[in-house]
C-alpha atoms as a PDB file:
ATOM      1  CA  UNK A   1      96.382  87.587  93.286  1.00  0.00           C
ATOM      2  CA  UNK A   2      92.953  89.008  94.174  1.00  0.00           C
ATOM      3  CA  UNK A   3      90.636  89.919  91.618  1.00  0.00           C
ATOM      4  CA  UNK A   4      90.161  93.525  92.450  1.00  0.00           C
ATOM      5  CA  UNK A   5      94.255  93.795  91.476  1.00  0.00           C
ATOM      6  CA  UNK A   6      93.285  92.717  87.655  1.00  0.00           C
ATOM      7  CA  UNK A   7      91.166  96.073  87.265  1.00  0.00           C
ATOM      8  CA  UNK A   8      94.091  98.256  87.190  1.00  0.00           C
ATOM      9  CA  UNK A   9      94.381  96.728  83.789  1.00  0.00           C
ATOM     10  CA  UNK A  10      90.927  97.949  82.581  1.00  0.00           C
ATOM     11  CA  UNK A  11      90.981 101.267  81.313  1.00  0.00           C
ATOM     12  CA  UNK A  12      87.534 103.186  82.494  1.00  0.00           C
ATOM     13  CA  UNK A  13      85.604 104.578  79.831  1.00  0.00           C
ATOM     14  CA  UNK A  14      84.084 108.507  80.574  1.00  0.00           C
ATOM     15  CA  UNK A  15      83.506 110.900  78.299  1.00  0.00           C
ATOM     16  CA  UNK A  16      84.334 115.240  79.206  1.00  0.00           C
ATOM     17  CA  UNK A  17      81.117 117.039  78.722  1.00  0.00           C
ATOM     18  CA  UNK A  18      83.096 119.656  79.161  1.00  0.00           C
ATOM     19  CA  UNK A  19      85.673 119.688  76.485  1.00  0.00           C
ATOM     20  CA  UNK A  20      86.380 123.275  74.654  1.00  0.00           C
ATOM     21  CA  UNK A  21      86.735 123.521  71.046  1.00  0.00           C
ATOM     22  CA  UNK A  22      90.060 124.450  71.212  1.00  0.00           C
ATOM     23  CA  UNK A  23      90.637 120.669  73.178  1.00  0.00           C
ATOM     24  CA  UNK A  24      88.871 118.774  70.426  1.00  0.00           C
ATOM     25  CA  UNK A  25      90.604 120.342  67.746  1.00  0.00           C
ATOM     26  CA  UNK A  26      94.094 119.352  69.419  1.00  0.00           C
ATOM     27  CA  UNK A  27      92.621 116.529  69.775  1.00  0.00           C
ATOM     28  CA  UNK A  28      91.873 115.838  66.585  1.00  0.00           C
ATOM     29  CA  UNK A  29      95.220 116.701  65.439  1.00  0.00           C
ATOM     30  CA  UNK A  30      96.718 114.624  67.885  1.00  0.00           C
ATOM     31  CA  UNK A  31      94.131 111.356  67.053  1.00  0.00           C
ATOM     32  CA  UNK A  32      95.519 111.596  63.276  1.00  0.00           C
ATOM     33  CA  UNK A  33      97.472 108.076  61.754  1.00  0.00           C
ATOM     34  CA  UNK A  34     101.044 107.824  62.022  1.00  0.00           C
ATOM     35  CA  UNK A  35     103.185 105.412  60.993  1.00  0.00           C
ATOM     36  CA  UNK A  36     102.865 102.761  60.116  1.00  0.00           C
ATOM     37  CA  UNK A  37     105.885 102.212  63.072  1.00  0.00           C
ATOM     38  CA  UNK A  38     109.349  99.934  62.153  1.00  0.00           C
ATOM     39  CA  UNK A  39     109.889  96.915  62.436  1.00  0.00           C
ATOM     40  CA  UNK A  40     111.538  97.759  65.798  1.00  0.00           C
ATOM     41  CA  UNK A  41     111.913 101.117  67.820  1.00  0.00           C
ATOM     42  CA  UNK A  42     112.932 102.486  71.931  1.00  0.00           C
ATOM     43  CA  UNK A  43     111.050 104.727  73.184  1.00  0.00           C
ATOM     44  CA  UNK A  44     112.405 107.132  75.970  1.00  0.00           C
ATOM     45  CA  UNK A  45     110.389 108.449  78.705  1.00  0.00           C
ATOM     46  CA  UNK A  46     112.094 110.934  80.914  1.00  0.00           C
ATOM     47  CA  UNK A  47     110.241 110.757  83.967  1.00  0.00           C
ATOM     48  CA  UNK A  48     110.116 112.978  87.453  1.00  0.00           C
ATOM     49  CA  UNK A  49     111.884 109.492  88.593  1.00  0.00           C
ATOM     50  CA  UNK A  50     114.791 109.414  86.308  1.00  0.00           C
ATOM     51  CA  UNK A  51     115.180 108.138  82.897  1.00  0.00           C
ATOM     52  CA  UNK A  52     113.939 104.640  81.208  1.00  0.00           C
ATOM     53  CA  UNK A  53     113.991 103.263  77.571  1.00  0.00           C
ATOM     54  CA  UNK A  54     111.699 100.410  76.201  1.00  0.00           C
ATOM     55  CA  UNK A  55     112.370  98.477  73.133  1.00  0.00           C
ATOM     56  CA  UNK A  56     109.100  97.813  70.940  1.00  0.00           C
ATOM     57  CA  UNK A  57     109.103  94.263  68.223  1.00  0.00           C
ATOM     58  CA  UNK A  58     106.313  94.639  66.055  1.00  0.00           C
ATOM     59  CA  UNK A  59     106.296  91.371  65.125  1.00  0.00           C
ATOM     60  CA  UNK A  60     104.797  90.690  68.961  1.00  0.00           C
ATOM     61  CA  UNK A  61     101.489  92.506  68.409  1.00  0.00           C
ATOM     62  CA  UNK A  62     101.524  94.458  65.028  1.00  0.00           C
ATOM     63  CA  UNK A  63      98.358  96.452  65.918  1.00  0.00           C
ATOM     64  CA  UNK A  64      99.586  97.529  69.464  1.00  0.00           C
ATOM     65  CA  UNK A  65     102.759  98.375  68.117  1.00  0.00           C
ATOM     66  CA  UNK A  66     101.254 100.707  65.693  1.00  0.00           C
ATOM     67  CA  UNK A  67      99.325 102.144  68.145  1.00  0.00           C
ATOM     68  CA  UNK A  68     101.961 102.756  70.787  1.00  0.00           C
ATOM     69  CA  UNK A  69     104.370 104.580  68.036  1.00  0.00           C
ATOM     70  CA  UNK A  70     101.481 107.254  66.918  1.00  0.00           C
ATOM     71  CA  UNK A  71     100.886 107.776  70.717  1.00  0.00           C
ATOM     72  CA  UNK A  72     104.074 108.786  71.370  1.00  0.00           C
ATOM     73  CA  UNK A  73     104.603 110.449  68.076  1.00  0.00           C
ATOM     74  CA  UNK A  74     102.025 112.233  68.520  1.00  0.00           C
ATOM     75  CA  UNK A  75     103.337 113.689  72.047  1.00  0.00           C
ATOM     76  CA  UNK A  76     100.461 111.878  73.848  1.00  0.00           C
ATOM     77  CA  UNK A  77     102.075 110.484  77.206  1.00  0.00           C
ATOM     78  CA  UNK A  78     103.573 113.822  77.321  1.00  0.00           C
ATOM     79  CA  UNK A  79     102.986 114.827  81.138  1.00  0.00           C
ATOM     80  CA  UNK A  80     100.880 111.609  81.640  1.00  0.00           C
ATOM     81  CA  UNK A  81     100.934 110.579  85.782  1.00  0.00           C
ATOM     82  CA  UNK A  82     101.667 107.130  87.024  1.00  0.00           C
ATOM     83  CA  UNK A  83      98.487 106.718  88.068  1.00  0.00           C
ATOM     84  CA  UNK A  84      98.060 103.183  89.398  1.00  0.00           C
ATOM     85  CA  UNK A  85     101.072 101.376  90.939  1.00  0.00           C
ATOM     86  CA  UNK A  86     101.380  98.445  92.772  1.00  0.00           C
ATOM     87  CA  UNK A  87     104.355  96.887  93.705  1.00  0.00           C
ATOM     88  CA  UNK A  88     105.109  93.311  92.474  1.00  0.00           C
ATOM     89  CA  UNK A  89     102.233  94.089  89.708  1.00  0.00           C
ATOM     90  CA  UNK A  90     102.231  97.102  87.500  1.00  0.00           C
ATOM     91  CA  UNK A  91     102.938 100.228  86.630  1.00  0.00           C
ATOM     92  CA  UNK A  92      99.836 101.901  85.049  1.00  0.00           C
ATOM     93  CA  UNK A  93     100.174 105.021  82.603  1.00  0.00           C
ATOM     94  CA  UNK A  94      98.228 106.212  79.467  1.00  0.00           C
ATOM     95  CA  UNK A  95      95.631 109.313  80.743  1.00  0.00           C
ATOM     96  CA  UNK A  96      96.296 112.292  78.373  1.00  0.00           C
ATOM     97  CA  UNK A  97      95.867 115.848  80.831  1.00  0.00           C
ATOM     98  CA  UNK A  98      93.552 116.771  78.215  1.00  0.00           C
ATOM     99  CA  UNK A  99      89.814 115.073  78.625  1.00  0.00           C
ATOM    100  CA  UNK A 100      89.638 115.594  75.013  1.00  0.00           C
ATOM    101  CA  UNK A 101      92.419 113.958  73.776  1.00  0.00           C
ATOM    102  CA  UNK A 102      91.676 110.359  75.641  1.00  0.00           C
ATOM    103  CA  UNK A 103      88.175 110.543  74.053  1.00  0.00           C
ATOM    104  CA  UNK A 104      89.451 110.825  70.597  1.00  0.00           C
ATOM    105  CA  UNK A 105      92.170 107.851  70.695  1.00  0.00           C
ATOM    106  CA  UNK A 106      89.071 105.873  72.873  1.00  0.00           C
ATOM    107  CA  UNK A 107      86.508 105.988  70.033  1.00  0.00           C
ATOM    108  CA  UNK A 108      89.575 104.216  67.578  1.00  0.00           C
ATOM    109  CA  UNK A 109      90.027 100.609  69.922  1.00  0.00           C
ATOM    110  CA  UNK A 110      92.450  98.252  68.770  1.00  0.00           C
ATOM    111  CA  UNK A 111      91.085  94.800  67.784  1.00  0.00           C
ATOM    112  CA  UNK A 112      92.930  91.779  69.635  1.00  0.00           C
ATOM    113  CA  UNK A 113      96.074  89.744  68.587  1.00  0.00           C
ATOM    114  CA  UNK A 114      97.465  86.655  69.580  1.00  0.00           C
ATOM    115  CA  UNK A 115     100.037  86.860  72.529  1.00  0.00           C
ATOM    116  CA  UNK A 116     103.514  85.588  71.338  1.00  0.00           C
ATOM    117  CA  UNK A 117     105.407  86.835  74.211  1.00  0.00           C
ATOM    118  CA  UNK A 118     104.501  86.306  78.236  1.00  0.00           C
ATOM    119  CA  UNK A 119     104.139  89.270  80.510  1.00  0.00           C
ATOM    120  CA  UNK A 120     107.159  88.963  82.497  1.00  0.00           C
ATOM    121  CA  UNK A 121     108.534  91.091  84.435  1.00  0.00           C
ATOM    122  CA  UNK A 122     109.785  94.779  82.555  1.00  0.00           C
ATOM    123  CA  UNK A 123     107.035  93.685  79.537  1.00  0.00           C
ATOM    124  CA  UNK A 124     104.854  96.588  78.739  1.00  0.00           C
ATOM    125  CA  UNK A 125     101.367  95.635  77.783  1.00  0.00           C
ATOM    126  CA  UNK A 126      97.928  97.714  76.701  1.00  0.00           C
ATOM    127  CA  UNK A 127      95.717  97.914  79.457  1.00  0.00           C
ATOM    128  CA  UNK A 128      91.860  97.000  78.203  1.00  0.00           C
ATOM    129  CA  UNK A 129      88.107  96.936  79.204  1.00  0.00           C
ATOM    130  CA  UNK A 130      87.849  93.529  77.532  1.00  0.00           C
ATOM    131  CA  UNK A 131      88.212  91.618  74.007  1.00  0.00           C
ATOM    132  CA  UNK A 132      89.064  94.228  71.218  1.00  0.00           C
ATOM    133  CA  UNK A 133      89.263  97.638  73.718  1.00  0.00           C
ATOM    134  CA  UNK A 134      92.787  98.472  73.608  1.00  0.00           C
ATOM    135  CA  UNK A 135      92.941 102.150  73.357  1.00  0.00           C
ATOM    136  CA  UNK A 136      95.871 103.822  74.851  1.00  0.00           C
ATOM    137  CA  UNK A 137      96.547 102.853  78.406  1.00  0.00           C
ATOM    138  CA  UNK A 138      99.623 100.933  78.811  1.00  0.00           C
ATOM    139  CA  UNK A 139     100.884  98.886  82.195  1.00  0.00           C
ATOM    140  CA  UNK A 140     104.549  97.772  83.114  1.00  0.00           C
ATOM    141  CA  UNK A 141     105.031  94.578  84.943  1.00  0.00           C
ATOM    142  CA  UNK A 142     106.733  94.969  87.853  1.00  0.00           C
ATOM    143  CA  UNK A 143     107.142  91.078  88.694  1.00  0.00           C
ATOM    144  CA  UNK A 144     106.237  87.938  86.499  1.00  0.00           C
ATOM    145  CA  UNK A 145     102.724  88.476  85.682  1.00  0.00           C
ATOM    146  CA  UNK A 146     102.546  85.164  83.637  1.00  0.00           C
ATOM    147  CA  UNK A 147      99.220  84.336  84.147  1.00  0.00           C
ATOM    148  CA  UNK A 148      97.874  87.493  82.631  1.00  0.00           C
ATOM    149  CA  UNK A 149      98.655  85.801  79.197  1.00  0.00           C
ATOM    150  CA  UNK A 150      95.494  83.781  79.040  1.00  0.00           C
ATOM    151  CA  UNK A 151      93.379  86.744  79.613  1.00  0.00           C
ATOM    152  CA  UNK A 152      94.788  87.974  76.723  1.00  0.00           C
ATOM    153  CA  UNK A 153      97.010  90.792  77.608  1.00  0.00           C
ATOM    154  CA  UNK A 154      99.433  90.545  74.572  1.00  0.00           C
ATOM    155  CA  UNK A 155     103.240  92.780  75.443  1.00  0.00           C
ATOM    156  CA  UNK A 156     104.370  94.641  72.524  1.00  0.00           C
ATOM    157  CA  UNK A 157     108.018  95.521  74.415  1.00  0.00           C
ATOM    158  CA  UNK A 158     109.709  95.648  77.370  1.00  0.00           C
ATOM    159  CA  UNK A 159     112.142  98.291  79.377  1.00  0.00           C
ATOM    160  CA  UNK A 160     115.784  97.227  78.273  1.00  0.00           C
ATOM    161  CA  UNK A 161     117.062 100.850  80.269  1.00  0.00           C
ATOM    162  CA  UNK A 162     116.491 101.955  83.387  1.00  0.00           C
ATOM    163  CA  UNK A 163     113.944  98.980  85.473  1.00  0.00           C
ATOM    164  CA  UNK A 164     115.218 100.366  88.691  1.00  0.00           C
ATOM    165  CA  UNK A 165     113.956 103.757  87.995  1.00  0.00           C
ATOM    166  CA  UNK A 166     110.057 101.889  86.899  1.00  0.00           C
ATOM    167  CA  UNK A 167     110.630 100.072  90.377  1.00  0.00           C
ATOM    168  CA  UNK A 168     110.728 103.438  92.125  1.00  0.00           C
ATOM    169  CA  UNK A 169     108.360 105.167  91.083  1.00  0.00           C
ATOM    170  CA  UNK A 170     106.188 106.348  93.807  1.00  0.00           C
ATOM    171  CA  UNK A 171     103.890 103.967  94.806  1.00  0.00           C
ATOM    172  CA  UNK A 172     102.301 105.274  97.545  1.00  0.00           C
ATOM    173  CA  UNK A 173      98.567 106.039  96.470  1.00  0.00           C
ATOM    174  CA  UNK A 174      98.482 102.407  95.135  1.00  0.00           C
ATOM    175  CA  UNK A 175      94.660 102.309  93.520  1.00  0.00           C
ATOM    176  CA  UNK A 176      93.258 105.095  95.145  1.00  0.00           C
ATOM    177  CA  UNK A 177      93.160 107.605  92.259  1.00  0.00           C
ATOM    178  CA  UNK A 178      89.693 107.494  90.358  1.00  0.00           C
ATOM    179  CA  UNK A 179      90.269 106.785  86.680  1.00  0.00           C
ATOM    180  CA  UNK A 180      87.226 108.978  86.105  1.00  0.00           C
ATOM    181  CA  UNK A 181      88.066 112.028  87.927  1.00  0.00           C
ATOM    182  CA  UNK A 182      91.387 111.860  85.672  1.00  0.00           C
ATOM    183  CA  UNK A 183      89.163 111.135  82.831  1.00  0.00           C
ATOM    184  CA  UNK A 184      86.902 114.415  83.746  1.00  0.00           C
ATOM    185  CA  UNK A 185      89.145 116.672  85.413  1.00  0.00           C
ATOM    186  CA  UNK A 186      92.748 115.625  84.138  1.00  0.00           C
ATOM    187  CA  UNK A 187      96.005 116.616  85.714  1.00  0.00           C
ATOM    188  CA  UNK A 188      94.578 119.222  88.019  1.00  0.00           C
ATOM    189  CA  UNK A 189      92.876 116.519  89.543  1.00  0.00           C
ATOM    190  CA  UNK A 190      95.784 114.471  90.393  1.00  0.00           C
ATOM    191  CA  UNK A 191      97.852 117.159  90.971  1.00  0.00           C
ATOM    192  CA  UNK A 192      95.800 118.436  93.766  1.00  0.00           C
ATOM    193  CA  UNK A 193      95.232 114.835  95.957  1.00  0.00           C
ATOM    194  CA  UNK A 194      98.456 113.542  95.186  1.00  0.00           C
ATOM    195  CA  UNK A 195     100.892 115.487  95.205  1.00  0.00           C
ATOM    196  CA  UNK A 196     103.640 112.843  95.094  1.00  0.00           C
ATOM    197  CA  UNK A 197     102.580 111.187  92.076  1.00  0.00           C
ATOM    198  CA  UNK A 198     105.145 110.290  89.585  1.00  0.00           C
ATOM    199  CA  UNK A 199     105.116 111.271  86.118  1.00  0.00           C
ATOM    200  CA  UNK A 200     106.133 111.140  82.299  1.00  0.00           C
ATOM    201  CA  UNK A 201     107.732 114.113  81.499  1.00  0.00           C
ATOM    202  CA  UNK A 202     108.265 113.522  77.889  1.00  0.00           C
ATOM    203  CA  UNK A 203     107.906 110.531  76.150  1.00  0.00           C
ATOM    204  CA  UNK A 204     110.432 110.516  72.374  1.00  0.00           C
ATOM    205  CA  UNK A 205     110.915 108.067  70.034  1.00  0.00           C
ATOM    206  CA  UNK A 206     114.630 107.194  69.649  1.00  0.00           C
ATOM    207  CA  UNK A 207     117.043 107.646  66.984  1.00  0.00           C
END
Protein backbone atom coordinates (compact mmCIF):
# COMPACT_ATOMS: atom_id res chain seq x y z
CA UNK A 1 0.00 0.00 0.00
CA UNK A 2 1.43 3.51 -0.44
CA UNK A 3 1.90 5.66 2.37
CA UNK A 4 -0.24 8.53 1.34
CA UNK A 5 -3.35 5.70 1.63
CA UNK A 6 -2.56 5.42 5.63
CA UNK A 7 -3.62 9.24 6.08
CA UNK A 8 -7.18 8.62 5.51
CA UNK A 9 -6.84 7.15 8.94
CA UNK A 10 -5.60 10.42 10.58
CA UNK A 11 -8.24 12.58 11.55
CA UNK A 12 -7.11 16.47 10.79
CA UNK A 13 -7.26 18.66 13.60
CA UNK A 14 -8.95 22.50 12.80
CA UNK A 15 -10.67 24.43 14.94
CA UNK A 16 -14.21 26.87 13.57
CA UNK A 17 -13.42 30.41 14.42
CA UNK A 18 -16.57 30.80 13.46
CA UNK A 19 -18.77 28.80 15.68
CA UNK A 20 -22.14 30.64 17.08
CA UNK A 21 -23.16 30.33 20.56
CA UNK A 22 -26.04 28.58 19.79
CA UNK A 23 -23.37 25.68 18.06
CA UNK A 24 -21.27 25.48 21.20
CA UNK A 25 -24.02 25.14 23.44
CA UNK A 26 -25.37 22.04 21.32
CA UNK A 27 -22.28 21.19 21.43
CA UNK A 28 -21.82 21.06 24.74
CA UNK A 29 -24.88 19.16 25.27
CA UNK A 30 -23.98 16.80 22.79
CA UNK A 31 -20.02 16.37 24.28
CA UNK A 32 -21.76 15.30 27.75
CA UNK A 33 -20.79 11.37 29.22
CA UNK A 34 -22.96 8.63 28.41
CA UNK A 35 -22.83 5.36 29.27
CA UNK A 36 -20.85 3.71 30.40
CA UNK A 37 -21.99 1.33 27.05
CA UNK A 38 -22.83 -2.80 27.58
CA UNK A 39 -20.97 -5.25 27.46
CA UNK A 40 -22.12 -5.65 23.82
CA UNK A 41 -24.46 -3.49 21.50
CA UNK A 42 -25.44 -3.03 17.19
CA UNK A 43 -25.58 -0.05 16.08
CA UNK A 44 -27.76 0.79 12.93
CA UNK A 45 -26.90 3.33 10.45
CA UNK A 46 -29.47 3.94 7.81
CA UNK A 47 -27.59 5.34 5.11
CA UNK A 48 -28.52 7.18 1.53
CA UNK A 49 -27.00 3.57 0.40
CA UNK A 50 -29.28 1.27 2.19
CA UNK A 51 -29.20 -0.09 5.59
CA UNK A 52 -26.12 -1.71 7.73
CA UNK A 53 -25.77 -2.92 11.41
CA UNK A 54 -22.40 -3.30 13.35
CA UNK A 55 -21.97 -5.31 16.41
CA UNK A 56 -19.66 -3.54 19.15
CA UNK A 57 -17.56 -6.15 22.10
CA UNK A 58 -16.32 -4.00 24.65
CA UNK A 59 -14.10 -6.30 25.83
CA UNK A 60 -11.96 -5.44 22.35
CA UNK A 61 -11.14 -1.84 23.27
CA UNK A 62 -13.14 -0.73 26.44
CA UNK A 63 -12.30 2.99 25.91
CA UNK A 64 -13.31 3.06 22.14
CA UNK A 65 -16.28 1.26 22.89
CA UNK A 66 -17.35 3.81 25.33
CA UNK A 67 -16.68 6.34 23.11
CA UNK A 68 -18.46 5.02 20.04
CA UNK A 69 -21.85 4.36 22.22
CA UNK A 70 -22.03 8.22 23.57
CA UNK A 71 -21.37 9.25 19.88
CA UNK A 72 -24.13 7.67 18.65
CA UNK A 73 -26.23 8.23 21.67
CA UNK A 74 -25.71 11.35 21.51
CA UNK A 75 -27.06 11.62 17.71
CA UNK A 76 -23.52 12.57 16.54
CA UNK A 77 -23.03 10.65 13.09
CA UNK A 78 -26.43 11.87 12.47
CA UNK A 79 -26.12 13.22 8.73
CA UNK A 80 -22.30 12.56 8.83
CA UNK A 81 -20.90 12.06 4.83
CA UNK A 82 -18.70 9.24 3.76
CA UNK A 83 -16.09 11.32 3.27
CA UNK A 84 -13.03 9.28 2.32
CA UNK A 85 -13.49 5.95 0.46
CA UNK A 86 -11.28 3.82 -1.16
CA UNK A 87 -12.00 0.66 -2.42
CA UNK A 88 -10.13 -2.42 -1.05
CA UNK A 89 -9.22 0.02 2.07
CA UNK A 90 -11.76 1.96 4.00
CA UNK A 91 -14.64 3.55 4.50
CA UNK A 92 -14.02 6.84 6.41
CA UNK A 93 -16.91 8.60 8.52
CA UNK A 94 -16.99 10.63 11.82
CA UNK A 95 -17.27 14.72 10.73
CA UNK A 96 -20.26 16.14 12.72
CA UNK A 97 -22.12 19.05 10.08
CA UNK A 98 -21.67 21.20 12.95
CA UNK A 99 -17.87 22.76 13.28
CA UNK A 100 -18.73 23.02 16.82
CA UNK A 101 -19.62 19.81 17.73
CA UNK A 102 -16.22 17.99 16.30
CA UNK A 103 -14.26 20.55 18.40
CA UNK A 104 -15.90 19.60 21.58
CA UNK A 105 -15.57 15.60 21.29
CA UNK A 106 -11.69 16.61 19.79
CA UNK A 107 -10.53 18.37 22.99
CA UNK A 108 -11.72 14.78 25.06
CA UNK A 109 -9.03 12.12 22.97
CA UNK A 110 -9.15 8.67 23.90
CA UNK A 111 -5.91 7.23 25.36
CA UNK A 112 -4.66 3.93 23.49
CA UNK A 113 -5.48 0.19 24.18
CA UNK A 114 -4.02 -2.88 23.23
CA UNK A 115 -5.40 -4.42 19.90
CA UNK A 116 -7.02 -7.88 20.62
CA UNK A 117 -8.71 -8.22 17.39
CA UNK A 118 -7.05 -7.68 13.62
CA UNK A 119 -8.56 -5.24 11.20
CA UNK A 120 -10.04 -7.51 8.79
CA UNK A 121 -12.17 -6.92 6.49
CA UNK A 122 -15.99 -5.40 7.85
CA UNK A 123 -13.86 -4.35 11.35
CA UNK A 124 -14.62 -0.83 12.25
CA UNK A 125 -11.75 0.98 13.82
CA UNK A 126 -11.12 4.83 15.27
CA UNK A 127 -9.32 6.74 12.89
CA UNK A 128 -6.28 8.82 14.81
CA UNK A 129 -3.54 11.55 14.43
CA UNK A 130 -1.19 9.29 16.39
CA UNK A 131 -0.64 7.50 19.95
CA UNK A 132 -3.56 8.51 22.35
CA UNK A 133 -5.74 10.86 19.59
CA UNK A 134 -8.73 8.88 19.07
CA UNK A 135 -11.53 11.28 19.00
CA UNK A 136 -14.45 10.41 16.93
CA UNK A 137 -13.61 9.47 13.40
CA UNK A 138 -14.23 5.95 12.66
CA UNK A 139 -13.03 3.84 9.30
CA UNK A 140 -14.54 0.48 7.90
CA UNK A 141 -12.25 -1.96 6.27
CA UNK A 142 -13.19 -2.74 3.11
CA UNK A 143 -10.52 -5.66 2.53
CA UNK A 144 -8.01 -7.30 5.08
CA UNK A 145 -6.17 -4.44 6.40
CA UNK A 146 -4.01 -6.72 8.71
CA UNK A 147 -1.09 -4.85 8.80
CA UNK A 148 -2.72 -1.80 10.25
CA UNK A 149 -2.60 -3.74 13.64
CA UNK A 150 0.96 -2.85 14.46
CA UNK A 151 0.34 0.75 14.00
CA UNK A 152 -1.98 0.40 16.52
CA UNK A 153 -5.36 0.79 15.07
CA UNK A 154 -7.31 -1.32 17.69
CA UNK A 155 -11.34 -2.48 16.05
CA UNK A 156 -13.93 -2.20 18.60
CA UNK A 157 -16.70 -4.12 16.08
CA UNK A 158 -17.43 -5.07 12.90
CA UNK A 159 -20.64 -4.89 10.32
CA UNK A 160 -22.50 -8.32 10.91
CA UNK A 161 -25.64 -6.63 8.46
CA UNK A 162 -25.53 -5.27 5.39
CA UNK A 163 -21.33 -5.34 3.98
CA UNK A 164 -22.64 -5.11 0.50
CA UNK A 165 -24.36 -1.91 1.12
CA UNK A 166 -20.58 -0.44 2.97
CA UNK A 167 -19.07 -1.89 -0.40
CA UNK A 168 -21.27 0.46 -2.41
CA UNK A 169 -21.10 3.30 -1.14
CA UNK A 170 -20.04 5.85 -3.57
CA UNK A 171 -16.61 5.93 -4.00
CA UNK A 172 -16.02 8.15 -6.54
CA UNK A 173 -14.25 11.31 -4.95
CA UNK A 174 -11.79 8.79 -3.34
CA UNK A 175 -9.42 11.39 -1.13
CA UNK A 176 -10.22 14.42 -2.73
CA UNK A 177 -12.45 16.04 -0.07
CA UNK A 178 -10.35 18.35 2.36
CA UNK A 179 -10.85 17.22 5.94
CA UNK A 180 -10.48 20.90 6.82
CA UNK A 181 -12.94 22.50 4.65
CA UNK A 182 -15.43 19.84 6.35
CA UNK A 183 -13.89 20.78 9.56
CA UNK A 184 -14.58 24.73 8.76
CA UNK A 185 -17.43 24.76 6.58
CA UNK A 186 -19.31 21.35 7.35
CA UNK A 187 -21.95 19.78 5.20
CA UNK A 188 -22.49 22.74 2.95
CA UNK A 189 -19.14 22.21 1.94
CA UNK A 190 -19.48 18.75 0.80
CA UNK A 191 -22.71 19.14 -0.31
CA UNK A 192 -21.78 21.67 -2.84
CA UNK A 193 -18.44 19.74 -4.62
CA UNK A 194 -19.80 16.47 -4.27
CA UNK A 195 -22.84 16.05 -4.83
CA UNK A 196 -22.79 12.24 -4.95
CA UNK A 197 -21.39 11.68 -1.68
CA UNK A 198 -22.89 9.05 0.44
CA UNK A 199 -24.15 9.54 3.77
CA UNK A 200 -25.38 8.48 7.38
CA UNK A 201 -28.73 9.32 7.68
CA UNK A 202 -29.27 8.30 11.19
CA UNK A 203 -27.16 6.40 13.20
CA UNK A 204 -29.48 4.33 16.51
CA UNK A 205 -28.43 2.15 18.93
CA UNK A 206 -30.36 -1.16 18.79
CA UNK A 207 -32.75 -2.76 20.99
Amino acid sequence: MKMHQFAVLFAACFLSAGATCTDNASASRAAQPIGPAPDSFHVTFETSKGRFVVAVNKAWAPLGADRFYALVKSGFYDENRFFRVIPGFVVQFGLNPKPSVNEQWGEKRLMDEPVKTSNVRGTLTFANQGPNTRAHQIFINLGNNARLDAMGFMPIGRVVQGMEVVDAIYSGYGEDPDQGMIQSLGNSYLTRNFPKMDYIKTATVSP
